[in-house]
Protein backbone atom coordinates (compact mmCIF):
# COMPACT_ATOMS: atom_id res chain seq x y z
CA UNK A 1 -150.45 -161.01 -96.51
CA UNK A 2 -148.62 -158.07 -95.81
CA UNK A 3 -149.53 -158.86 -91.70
CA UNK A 4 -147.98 -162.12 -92.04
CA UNK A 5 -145.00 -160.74 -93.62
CA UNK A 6 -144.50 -158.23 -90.75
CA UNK A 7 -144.99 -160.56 -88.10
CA UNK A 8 -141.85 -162.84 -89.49
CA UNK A 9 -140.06 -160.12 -89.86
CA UNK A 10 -140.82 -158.66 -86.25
CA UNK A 11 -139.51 -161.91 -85.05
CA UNK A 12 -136.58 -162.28 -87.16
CA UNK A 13 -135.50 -159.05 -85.75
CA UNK A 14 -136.43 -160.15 -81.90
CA UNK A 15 -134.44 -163.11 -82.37
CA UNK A 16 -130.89 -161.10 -84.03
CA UNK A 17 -131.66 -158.53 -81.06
CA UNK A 18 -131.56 -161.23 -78.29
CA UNK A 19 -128.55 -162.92 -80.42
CA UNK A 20 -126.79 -159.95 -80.79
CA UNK A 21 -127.01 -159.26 -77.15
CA UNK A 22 -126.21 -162.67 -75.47
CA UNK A 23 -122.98 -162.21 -77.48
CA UNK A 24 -121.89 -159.28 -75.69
CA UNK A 25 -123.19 -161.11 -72.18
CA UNK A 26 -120.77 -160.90 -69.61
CA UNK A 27 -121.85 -163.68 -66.52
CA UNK A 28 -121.93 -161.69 -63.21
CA UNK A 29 -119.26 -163.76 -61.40
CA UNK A 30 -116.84 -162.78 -64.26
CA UNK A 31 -117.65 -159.27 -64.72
CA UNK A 32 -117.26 -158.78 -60.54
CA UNK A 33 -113.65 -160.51 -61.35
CA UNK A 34 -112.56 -158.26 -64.38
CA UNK A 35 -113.63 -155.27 -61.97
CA UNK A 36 -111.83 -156.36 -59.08
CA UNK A 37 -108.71 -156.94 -61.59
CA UNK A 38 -108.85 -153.07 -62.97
CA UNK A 39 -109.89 -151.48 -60.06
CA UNK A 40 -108.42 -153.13 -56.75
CA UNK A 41 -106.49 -150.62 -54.64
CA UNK A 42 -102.94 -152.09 -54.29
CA UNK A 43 -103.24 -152.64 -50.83
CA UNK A 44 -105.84 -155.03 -51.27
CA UNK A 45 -104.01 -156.48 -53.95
CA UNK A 46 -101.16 -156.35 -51.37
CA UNK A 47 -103.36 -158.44 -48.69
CA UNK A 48 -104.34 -161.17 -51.20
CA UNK A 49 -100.58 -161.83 -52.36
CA UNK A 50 -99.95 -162.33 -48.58
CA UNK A 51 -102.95 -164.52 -47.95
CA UNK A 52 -102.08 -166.96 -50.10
CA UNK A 53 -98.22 -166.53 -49.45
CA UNK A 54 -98.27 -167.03 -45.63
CA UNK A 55 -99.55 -169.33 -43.19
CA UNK A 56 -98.90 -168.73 -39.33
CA UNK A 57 -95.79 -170.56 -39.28
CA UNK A 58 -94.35 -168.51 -41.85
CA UNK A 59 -93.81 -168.42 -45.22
CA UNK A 60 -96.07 -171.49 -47.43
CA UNK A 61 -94.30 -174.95 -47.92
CA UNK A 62 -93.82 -173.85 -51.60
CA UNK A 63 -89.61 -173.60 -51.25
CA UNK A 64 -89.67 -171.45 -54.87
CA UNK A 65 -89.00 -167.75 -54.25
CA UNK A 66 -91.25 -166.73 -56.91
CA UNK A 67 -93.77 -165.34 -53.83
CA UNK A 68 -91.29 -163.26 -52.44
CA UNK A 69 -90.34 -162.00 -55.69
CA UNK A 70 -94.31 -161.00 -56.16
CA UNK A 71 -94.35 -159.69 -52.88
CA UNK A 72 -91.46 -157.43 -53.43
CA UNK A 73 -92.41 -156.25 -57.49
CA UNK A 74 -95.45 -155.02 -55.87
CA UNK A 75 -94.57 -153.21 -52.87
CA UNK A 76 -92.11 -151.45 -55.03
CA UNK A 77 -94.97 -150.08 -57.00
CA UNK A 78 -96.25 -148.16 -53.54
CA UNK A 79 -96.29 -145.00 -53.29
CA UNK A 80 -97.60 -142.95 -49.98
CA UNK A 81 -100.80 -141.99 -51.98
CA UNK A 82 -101.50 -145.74 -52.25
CA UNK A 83 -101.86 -146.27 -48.52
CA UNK A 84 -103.78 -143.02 -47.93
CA UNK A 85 -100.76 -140.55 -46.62
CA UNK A 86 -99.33 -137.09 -48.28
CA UNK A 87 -95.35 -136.85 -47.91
CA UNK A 88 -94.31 -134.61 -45.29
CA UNK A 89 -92.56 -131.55 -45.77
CA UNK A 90 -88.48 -132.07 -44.23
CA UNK A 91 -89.07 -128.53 -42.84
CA UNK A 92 -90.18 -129.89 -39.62
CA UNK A 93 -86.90 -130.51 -38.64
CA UNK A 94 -86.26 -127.33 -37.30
CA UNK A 95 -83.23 -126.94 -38.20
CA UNK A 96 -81.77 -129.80 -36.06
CA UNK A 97 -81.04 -131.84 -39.05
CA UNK A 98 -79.84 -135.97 -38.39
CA UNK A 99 -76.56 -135.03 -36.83
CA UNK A 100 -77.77 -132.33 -34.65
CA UNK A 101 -79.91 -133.91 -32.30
CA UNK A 102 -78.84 -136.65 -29.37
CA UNK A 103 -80.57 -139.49 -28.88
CA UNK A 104 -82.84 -138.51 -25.67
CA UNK A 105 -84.05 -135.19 -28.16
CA UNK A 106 -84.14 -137.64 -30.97
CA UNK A 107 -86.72 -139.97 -29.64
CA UNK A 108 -88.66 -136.45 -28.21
CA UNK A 109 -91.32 -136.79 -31.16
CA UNK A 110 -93.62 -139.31 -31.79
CA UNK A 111 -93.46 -141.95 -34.32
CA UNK A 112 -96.98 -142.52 -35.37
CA UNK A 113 -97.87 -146.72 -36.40
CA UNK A 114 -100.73 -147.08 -38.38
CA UNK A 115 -102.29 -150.59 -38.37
CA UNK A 116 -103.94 -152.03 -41.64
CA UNK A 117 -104.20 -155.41 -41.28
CA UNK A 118 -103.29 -158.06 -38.90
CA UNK A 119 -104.46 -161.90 -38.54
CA UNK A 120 -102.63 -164.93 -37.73
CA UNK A 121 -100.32 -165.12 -40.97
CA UNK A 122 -99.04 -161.88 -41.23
CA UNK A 123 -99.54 -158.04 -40.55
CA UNK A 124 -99.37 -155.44 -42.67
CA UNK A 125 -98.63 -151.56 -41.15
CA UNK A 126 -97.29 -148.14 -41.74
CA UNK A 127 -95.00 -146.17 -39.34
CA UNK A 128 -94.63 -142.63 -39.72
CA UNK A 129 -91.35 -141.26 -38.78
CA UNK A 130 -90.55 -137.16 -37.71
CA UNK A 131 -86.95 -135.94 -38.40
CA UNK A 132 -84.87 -137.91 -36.15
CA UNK A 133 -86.83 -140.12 -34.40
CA UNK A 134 -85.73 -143.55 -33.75
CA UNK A 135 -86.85 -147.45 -33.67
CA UNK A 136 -83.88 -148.76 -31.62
CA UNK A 137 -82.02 -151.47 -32.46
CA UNK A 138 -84.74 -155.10 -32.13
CA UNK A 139 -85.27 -157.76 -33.29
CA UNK A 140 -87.83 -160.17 -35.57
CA UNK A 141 -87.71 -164.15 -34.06
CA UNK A 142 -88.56 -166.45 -36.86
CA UNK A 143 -89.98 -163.57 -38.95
CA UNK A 144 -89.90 -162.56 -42.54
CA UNK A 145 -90.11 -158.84 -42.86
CA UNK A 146 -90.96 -156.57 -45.83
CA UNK A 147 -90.15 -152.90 -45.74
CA UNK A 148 -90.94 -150.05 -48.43
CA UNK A 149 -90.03 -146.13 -47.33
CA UNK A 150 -93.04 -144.69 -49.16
CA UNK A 151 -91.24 -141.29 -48.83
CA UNK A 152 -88.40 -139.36 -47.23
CA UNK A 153 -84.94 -140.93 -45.97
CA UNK A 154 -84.10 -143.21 -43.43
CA UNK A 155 -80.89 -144.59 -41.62
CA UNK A 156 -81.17 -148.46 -41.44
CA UNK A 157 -78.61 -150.83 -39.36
CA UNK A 158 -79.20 -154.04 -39.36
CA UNK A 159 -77.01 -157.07 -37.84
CA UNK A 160 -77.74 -160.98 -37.95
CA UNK A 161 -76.42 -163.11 -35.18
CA UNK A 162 -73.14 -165.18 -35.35
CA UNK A 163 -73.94 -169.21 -35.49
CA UNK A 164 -73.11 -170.65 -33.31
CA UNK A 165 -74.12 -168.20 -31.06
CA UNK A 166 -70.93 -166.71 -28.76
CA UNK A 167 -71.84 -165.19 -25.60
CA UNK A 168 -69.85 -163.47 -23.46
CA UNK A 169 -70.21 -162.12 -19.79
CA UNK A 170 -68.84 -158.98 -19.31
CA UNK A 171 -66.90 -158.04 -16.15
CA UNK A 172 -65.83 -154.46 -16.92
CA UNK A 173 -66.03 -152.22 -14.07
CA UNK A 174 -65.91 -148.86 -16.42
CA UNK A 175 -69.29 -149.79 -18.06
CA UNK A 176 -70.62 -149.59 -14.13
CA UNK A 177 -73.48 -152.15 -15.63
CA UNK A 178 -72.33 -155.10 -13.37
CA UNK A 179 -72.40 -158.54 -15.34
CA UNK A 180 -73.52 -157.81 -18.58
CA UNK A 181 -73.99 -160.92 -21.35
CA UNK A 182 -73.06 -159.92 -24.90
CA UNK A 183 -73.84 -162.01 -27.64
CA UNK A 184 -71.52 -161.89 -30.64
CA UNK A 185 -73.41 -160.48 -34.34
CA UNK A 186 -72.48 -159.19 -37.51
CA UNK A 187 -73.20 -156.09 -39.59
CA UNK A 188 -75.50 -156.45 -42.23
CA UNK A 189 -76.70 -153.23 -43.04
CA UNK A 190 -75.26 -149.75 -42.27
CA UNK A 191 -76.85 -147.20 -45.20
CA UNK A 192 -79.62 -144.26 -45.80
CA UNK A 193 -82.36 -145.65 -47.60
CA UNK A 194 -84.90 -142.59 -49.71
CA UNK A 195 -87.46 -143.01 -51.30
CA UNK A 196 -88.08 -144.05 -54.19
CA UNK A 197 -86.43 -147.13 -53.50
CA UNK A 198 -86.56 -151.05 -53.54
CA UNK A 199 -88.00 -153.21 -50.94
CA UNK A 200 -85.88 -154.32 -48.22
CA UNK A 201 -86.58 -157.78 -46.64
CA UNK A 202 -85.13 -159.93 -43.67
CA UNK A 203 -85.56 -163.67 -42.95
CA UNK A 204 -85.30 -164.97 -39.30
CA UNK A 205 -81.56 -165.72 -39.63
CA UNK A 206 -80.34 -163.51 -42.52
CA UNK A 207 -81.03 -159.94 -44.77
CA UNK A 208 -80.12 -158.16 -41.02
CA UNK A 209 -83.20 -159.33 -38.78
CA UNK A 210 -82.17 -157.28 -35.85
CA UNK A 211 -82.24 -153.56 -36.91
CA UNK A 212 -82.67 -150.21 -35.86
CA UNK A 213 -84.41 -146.93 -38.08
CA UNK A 214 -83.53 -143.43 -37.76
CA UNK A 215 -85.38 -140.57 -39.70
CA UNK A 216 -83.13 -138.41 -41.58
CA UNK A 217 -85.84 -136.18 -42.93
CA UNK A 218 -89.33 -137.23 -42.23
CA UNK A 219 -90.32 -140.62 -44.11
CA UNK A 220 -93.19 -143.24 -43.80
CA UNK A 221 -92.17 -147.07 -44.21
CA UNK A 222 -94.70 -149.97 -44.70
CA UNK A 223 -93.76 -153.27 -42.94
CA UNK A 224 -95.33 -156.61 -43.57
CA UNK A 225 -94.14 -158.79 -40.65
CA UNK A 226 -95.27 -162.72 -41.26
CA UNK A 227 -96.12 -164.32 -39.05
CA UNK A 228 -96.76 -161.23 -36.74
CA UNK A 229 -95.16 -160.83 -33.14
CA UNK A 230 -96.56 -163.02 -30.58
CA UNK A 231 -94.95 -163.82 -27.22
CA UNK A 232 -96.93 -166.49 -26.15
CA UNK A 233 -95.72 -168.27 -29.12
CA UNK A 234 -91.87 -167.14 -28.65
CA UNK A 235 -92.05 -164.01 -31.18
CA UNK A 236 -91.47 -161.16 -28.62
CA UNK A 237 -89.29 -158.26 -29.71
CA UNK A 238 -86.63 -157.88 -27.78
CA UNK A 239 -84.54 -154.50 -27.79
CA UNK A 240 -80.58 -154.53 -27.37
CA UNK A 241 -77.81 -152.04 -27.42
CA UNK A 242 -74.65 -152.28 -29.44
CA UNK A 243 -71.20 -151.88 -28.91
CA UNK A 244 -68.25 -152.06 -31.26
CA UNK A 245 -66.48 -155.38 -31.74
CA UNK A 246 -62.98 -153.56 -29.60
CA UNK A 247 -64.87 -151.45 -27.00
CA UNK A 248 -63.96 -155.09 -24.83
CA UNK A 249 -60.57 -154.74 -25.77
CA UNK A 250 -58.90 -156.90 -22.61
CA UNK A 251 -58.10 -160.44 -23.61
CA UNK A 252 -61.33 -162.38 -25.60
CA UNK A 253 -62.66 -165.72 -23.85
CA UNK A 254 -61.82 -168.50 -25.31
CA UNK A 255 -65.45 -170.81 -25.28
CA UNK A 256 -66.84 -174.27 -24.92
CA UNK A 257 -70.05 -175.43 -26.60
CA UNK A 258 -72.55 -175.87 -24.44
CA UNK A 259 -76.53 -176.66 -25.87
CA UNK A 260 -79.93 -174.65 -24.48
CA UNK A 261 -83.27 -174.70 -26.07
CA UNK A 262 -82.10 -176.29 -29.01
CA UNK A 263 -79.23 -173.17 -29.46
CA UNK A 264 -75.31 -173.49 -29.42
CA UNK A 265 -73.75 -171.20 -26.88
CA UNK A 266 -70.60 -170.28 -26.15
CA UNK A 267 -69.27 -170.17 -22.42
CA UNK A 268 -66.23 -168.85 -21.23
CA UNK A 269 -63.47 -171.28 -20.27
CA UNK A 270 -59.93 -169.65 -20.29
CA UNK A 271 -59.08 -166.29 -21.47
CA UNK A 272 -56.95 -166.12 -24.88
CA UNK A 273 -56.22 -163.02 -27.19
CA UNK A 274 -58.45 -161.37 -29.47
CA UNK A 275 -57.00 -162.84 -32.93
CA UNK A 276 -57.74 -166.77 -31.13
CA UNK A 277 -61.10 -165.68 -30.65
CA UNK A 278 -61.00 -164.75 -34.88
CA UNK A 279 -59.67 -168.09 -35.24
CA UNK A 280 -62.54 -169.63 -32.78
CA UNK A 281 -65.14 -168.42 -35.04
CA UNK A 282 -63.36 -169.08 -38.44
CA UNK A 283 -63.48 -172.91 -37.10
CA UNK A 284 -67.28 -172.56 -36.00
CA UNK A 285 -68.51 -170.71 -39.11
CA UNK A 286 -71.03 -172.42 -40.91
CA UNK A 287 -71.81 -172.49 -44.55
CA UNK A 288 -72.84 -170.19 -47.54
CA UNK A 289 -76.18 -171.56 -48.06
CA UNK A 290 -77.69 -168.60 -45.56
CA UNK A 291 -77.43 -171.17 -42.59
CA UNK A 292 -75.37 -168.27 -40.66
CA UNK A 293 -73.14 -165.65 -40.91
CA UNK A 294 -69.56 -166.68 -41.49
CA UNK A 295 -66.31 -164.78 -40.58
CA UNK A 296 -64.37 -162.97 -43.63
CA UNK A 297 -60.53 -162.26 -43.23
CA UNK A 298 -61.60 -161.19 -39.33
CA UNK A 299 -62.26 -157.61 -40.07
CA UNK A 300 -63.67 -156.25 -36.73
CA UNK A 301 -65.80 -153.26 -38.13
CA UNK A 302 -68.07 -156.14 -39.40
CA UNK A 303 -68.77 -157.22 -35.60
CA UNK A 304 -70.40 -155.76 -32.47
CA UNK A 305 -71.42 -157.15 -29.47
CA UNK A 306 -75.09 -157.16 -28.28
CA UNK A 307 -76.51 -156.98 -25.22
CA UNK A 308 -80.47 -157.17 -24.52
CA UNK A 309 -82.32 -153.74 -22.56
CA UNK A 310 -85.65 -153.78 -21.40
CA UNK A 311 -87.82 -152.09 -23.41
CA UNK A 312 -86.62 -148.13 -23.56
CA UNK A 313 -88.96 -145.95 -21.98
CA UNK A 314 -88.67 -143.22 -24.01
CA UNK A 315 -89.38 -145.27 -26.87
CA UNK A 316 -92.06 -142.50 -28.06
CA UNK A 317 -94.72 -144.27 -30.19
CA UNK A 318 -98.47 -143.33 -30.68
CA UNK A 319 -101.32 -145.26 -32.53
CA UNK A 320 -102.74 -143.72 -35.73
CA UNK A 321 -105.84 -144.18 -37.91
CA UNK A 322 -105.10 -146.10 -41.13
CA UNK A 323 -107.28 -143.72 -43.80
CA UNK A 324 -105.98 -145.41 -46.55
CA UNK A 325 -108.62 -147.77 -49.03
CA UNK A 326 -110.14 -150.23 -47.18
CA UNK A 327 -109.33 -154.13 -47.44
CA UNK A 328 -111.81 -156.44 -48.35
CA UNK A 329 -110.61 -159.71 -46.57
């Protein structure tokens, strides 16, 4: 009797064992999720926001901006530790400080670029900046850009172009450049950025998509560039130098439209003064709905004139190893 009784109860506590377990059963496919949820480096969590943001064309067909705003709430969460760096110390200037240094010395030291990821949609890197060294002033065709300084300070200017475009050749002998086309753009951005600081961004024709970086102490900044440069597919970067809006300050151009390519240029026709040319563009401004940049009470400062360089050969840039967690794509 008493064998029978322990046998019933030898299975009653099998089956509340098994019961009590399955309760606290987590499937596999679940538990891997919650993991990757707690524990994801936010670079990979970086990589999947942008996966499912981006296509190769760009930004998804979804017009809402709630991905960008995801894009940016997390890249303001980085930190240099989160990509695998350690700030620098500013005492590698040597003393030079920003002002101290011209631009041939200031493009001396290498800028190191550290690739993490790049496909089709978008690419996601790091450059490493010394005190004073420079990106010059380029630009981002049909591109979306992300940046985050991770650490240090840096000098951004930024311009977008004037639409419809306005080109215009110049003749002046002082320059000793020969014929030199300008195109017409307006400031955007002119300010130190340091860390810890929100994300900056840029769209292909607003936010300051041509722009140039200068270190004022040493700094790190993390791009994502989507879609990625590719000149077989009309996203080269193209370098320029700028001059202020009066450094041409004989009589302005007055233009005709004329179309290229699908863009609106301006030619030159007959030559008028500089405040007709302020009333040319008033006309030829196009809305506030970010189509282009429009002309406000004809302050000059806001303007410069462009003019493309060939890529500059001291442009001193070396390759790095990314050591930062690894994606899983």
């Amino acid at each position: 009797m008493f064998s029978e009784i322990q046998k019933v109860t030898d299975k009653a506590m099998v089956f509340l064992q098994k019961k009590a377990l399955s309760a606290l059963y987590i499937p596999k496919q679940k538990l891997h999720m919650a993991m990757n949820n707690t524990t994801a480096p936010k670079v990979q969590l970086l990589y999947d926001l942008c996966k499912t943001t981006f296509t190769p064309s760009g930004l998804s067909s979804s017009p809402s901006p709630q991905p960008i705003h995801k894009l940016c709430s997390l890249l303001d969460t980085f930190g240099p530790a989160d990509v695998g760096l350690k700030e620098e110390s500013p005492d590698d200037d040597r003393g030079h400080g920003f002002f101290g240094l011209n631009r041939v010395t200031r493009w001396a030291q290498p800028i190191t670029y550290l690739d993490i990821h790049e496909c089709d949609s978008f690419t996601m890197c790091i450059f490493c900046f010394p005190t004073s060294s420079v990106i010059p002033l380029h630009d981002h065709p049909g591109m979306t850009v992300f940046s985050k300084v991770l650490y240090g300070s840096m000098h951004v200017k930024a311009y977008d172009w004037v639409e419809p475009s306005c080109i215009k050749e110049s003749q002046e002998p002082e320059w000793n450049f020969g014929p030199m086309l300008l195109r017409l753009a307006r400031l955007a951005a002119d300010k130190v950025l340091t860390a810890p600081c929100g994300t900056s961004i840029l769209y292909p024709k607003t936010g300051g998509n041509l722009h140039c970086f200068t270190a004022v102490t040493p700094c790190a900044v993390l791009d994502v560039l989507a879609p990625p440069y590719r000149e077989d597919l009309g996203r080269k970067c193209t370098y320029y130098v700028d001059y202020p809006y009066s450094a041409f300050g004989k009589p302005y151009d007055l233009c005709h439209h004329t179309c290229y390519k699908g863009m609106t240029f301006l030619k030159v026709k007959v030559s008028v003064s500089q405040s007709e040319i302020i009333k040319l563009l008033k006309n030829h401004s196009t809305d506030s709905a970010g189509n282009g940049a429009q002309i406000s009470n004809g302050k000059e400062e806001e303007y410069a004139w462009l003019a493309e360089i060939e890529t500059p050969d001291d442009l001193y840039m070396r390759s790095g190893v990314y050591v930062g967690p690894s994606i899983r794509v």
